[in-house]
C-alpha atoms as a PDB file:
ATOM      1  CA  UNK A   1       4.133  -4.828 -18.887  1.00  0.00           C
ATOM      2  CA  UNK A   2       6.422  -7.094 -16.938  1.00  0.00           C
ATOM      3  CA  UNK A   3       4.849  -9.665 -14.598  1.00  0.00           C
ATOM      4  CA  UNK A   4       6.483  -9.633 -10.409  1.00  0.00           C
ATOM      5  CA  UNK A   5       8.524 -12.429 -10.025  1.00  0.00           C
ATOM      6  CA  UNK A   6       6.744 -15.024  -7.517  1.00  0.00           C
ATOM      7  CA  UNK A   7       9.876 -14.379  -5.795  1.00  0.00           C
ATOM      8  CA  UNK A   8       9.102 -10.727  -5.134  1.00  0.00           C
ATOM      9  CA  UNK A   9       5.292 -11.357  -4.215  1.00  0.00           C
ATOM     10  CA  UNK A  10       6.132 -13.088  -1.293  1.00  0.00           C
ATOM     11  CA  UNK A  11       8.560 -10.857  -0.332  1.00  0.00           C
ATOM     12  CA  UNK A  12       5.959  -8.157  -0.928  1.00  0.00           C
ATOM     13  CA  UNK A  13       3.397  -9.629   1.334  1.00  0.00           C
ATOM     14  CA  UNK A  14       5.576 -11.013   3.909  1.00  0.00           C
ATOM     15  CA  UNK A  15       7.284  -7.556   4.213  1.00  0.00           C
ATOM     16  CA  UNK A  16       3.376  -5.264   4.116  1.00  0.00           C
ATOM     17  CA  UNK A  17       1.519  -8.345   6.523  1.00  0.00           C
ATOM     18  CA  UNK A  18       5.108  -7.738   9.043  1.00  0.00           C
ATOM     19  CA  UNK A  19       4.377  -3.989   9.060  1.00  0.00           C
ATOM     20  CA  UNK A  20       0.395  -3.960   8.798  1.00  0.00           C
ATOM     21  CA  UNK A  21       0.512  -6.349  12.304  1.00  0.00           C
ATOM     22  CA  UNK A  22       3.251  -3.743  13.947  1.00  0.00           C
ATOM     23  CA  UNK A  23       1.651  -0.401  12.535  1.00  0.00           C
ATOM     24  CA  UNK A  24      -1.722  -0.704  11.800  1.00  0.00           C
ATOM     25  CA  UNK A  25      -3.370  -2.890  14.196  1.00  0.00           C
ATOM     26  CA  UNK A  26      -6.352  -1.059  13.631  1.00  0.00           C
ATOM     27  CA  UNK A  27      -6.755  -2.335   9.812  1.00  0.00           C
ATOM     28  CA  UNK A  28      -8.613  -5.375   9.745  1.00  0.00           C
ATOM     29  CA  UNK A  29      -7.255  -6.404   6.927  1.00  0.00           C
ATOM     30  CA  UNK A  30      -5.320  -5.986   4.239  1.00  0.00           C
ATOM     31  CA  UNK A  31      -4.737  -7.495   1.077  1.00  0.00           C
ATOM     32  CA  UNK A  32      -3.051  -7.270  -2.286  1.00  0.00           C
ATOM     33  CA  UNK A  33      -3.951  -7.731  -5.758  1.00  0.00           C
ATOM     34  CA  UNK A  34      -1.476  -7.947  -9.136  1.00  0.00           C
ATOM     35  CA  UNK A  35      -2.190  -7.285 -12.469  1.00  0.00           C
ATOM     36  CA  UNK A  36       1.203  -7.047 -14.645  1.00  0.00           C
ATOM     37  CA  UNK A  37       3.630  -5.276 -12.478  1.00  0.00           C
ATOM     38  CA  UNK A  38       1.157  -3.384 -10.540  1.00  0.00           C
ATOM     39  CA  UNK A  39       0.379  -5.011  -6.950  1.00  0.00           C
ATOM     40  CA  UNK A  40      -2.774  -2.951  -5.398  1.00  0.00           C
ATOM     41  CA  UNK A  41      -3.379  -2.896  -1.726  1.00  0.00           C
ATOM     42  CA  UNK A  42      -6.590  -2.543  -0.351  1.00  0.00           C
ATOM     43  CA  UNK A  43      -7.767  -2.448   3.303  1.00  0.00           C
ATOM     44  CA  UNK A  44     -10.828  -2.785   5.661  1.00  0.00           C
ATOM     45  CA  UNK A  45     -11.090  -0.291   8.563  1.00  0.00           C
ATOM     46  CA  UNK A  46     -13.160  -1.488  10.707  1.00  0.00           C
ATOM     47  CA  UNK A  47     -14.342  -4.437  12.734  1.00  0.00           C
ATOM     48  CA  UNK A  48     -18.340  -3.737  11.232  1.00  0.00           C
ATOM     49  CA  UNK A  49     -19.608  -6.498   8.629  1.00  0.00           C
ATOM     50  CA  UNK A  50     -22.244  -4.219   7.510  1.00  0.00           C
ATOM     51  CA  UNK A  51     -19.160  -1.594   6.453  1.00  0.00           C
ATOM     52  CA  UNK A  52     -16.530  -4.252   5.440  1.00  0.00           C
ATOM     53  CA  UNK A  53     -15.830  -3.943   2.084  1.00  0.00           C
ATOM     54  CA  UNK A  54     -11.977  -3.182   1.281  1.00  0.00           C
ATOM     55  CA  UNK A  55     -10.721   0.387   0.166  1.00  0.00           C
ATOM     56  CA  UNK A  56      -8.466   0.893  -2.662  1.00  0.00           C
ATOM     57  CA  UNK A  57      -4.926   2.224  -1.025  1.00  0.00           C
ATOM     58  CA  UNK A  58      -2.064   2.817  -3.008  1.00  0.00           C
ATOM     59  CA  UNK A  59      -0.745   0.763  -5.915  1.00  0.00           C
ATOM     60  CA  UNK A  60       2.883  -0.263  -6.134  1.00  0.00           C
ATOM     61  CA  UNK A  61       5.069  -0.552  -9.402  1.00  0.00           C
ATOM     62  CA  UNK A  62       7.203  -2.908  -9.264  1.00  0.00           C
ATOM     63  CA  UNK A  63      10.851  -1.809 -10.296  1.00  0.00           C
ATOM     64  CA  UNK A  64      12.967  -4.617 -10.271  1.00  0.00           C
ATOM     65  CA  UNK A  65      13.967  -4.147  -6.796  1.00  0.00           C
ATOM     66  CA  UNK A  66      11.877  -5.604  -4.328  1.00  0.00           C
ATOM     67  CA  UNK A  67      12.587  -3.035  -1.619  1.00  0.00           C
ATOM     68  CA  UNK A  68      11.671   0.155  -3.997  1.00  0.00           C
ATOM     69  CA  UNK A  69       8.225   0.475  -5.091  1.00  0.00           C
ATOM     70  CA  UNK A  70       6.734   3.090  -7.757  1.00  0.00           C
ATOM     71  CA  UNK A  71       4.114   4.492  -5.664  1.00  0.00           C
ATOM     72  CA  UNK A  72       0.393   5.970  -6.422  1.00  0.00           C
ATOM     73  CA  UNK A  73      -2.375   7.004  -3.876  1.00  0.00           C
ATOM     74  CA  UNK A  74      -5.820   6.098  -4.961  1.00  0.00           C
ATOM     75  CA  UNK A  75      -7.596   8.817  -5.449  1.00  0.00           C
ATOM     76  CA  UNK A  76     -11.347   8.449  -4.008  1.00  0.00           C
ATOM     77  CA  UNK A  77     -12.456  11.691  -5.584  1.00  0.00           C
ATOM     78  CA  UNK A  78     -11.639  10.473  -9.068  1.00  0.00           C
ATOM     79  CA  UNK A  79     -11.882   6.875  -8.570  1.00  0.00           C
ATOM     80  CA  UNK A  80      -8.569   6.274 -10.074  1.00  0.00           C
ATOM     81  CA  UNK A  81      -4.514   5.840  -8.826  1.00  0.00           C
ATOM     82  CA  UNK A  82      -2.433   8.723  -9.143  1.00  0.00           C
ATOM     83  CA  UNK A  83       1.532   8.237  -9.462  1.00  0.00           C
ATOM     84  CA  UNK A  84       2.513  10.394  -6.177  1.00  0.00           C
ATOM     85  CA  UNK A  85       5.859  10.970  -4.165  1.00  0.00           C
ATOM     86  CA  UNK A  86       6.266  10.022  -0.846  1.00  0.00           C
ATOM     87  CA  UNK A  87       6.708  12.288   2.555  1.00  0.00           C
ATOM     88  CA  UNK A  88      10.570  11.920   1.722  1.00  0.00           C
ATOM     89  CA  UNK A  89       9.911  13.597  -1.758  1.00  0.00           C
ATOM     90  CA  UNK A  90      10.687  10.488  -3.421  1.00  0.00           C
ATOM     91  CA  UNK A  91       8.602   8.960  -6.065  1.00  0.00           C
ATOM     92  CA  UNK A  92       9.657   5.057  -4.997  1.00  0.00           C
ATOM     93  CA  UNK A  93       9.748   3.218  -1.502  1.00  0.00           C
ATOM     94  CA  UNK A  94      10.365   0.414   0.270  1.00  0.00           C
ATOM     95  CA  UNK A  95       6.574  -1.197   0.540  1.00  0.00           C
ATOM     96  CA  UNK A  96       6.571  -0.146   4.098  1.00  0.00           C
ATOM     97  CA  UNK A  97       6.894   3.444   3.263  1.00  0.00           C
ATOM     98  CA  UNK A  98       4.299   3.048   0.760  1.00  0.00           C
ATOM     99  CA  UNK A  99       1.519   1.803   3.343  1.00  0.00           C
ATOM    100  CA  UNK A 100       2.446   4.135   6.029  1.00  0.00           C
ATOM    101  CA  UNK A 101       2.083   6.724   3.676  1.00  0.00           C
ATOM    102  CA  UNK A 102      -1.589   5.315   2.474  1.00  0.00           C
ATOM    103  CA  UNK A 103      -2.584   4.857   6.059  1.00  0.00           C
ATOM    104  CA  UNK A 104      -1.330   7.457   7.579  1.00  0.00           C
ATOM    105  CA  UNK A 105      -3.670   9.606   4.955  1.00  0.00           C
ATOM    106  CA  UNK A 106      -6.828   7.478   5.092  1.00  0.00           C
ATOM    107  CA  UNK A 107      -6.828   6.668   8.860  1.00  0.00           C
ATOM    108  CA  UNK A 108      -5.911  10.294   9.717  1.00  0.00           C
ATOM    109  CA  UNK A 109      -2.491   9.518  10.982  1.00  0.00           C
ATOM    110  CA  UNK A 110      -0.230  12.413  10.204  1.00  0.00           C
ATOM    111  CA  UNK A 111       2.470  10.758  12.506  1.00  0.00           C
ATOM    112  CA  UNK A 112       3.381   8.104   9.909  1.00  0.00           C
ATOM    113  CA  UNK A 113       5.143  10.759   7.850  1.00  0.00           C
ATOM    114  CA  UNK A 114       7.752  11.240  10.565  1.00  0.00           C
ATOM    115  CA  UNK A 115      10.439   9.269  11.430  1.00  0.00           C
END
């Protein structure tokens, strides 16, 4: 298991923060966790403290390109990531596809599967 290159990591969060701000305004945040050459992202929905713990997304597998992404959706029903293709049928994406794709599933958003 291959650590991300510093390198990539800021590219990583500099490229999800970018699209997060344009996109999903409505995410109150959103952060990202690595372990090996997994990054995790994980967001809060809402605005309420009492309900602000973050929510597992997606996890990203880093490739060795830092604009494709192996891509899972976390699965609430089994509490676990499950590798999973994209809208475009592809099983890697640029980390922008990857959080549309996440959001547009857990904030009931069908309309960021089309272009």
């Amino acid at each position: 298991m291959a650590k991300i290159p510093e390198t990539a990591r800021v590219v990583l969060q500099h490229r999800l923060h970018t699209r997060h701000t344009a996109r999903w305004p409505q995410l109150r945040d959103l952060t990202i966790r690595y372990r090996g050459d997994f990054a995790y992202l994980d967001a809060v929905f809402t605005d309420d403290p009492a309900d602000a713990n973050p929510y597992p997304l997606c996890r990203l597998r880093y490739t060795g390109r830092p604009d494709r992404w192996g891509f899972a959706i976390y699965l609430d029903s089994r509490g676990a990531y499950e590798d999973s293709y994209l809208p475009d049928g592809q099983p890697t994406a640029t980390p922008e596809q990857a959080l549309d794709c996440a959001c547009g599933l857990y904030a009931g958003d069908p309309t960021a599967w089309t272009k």
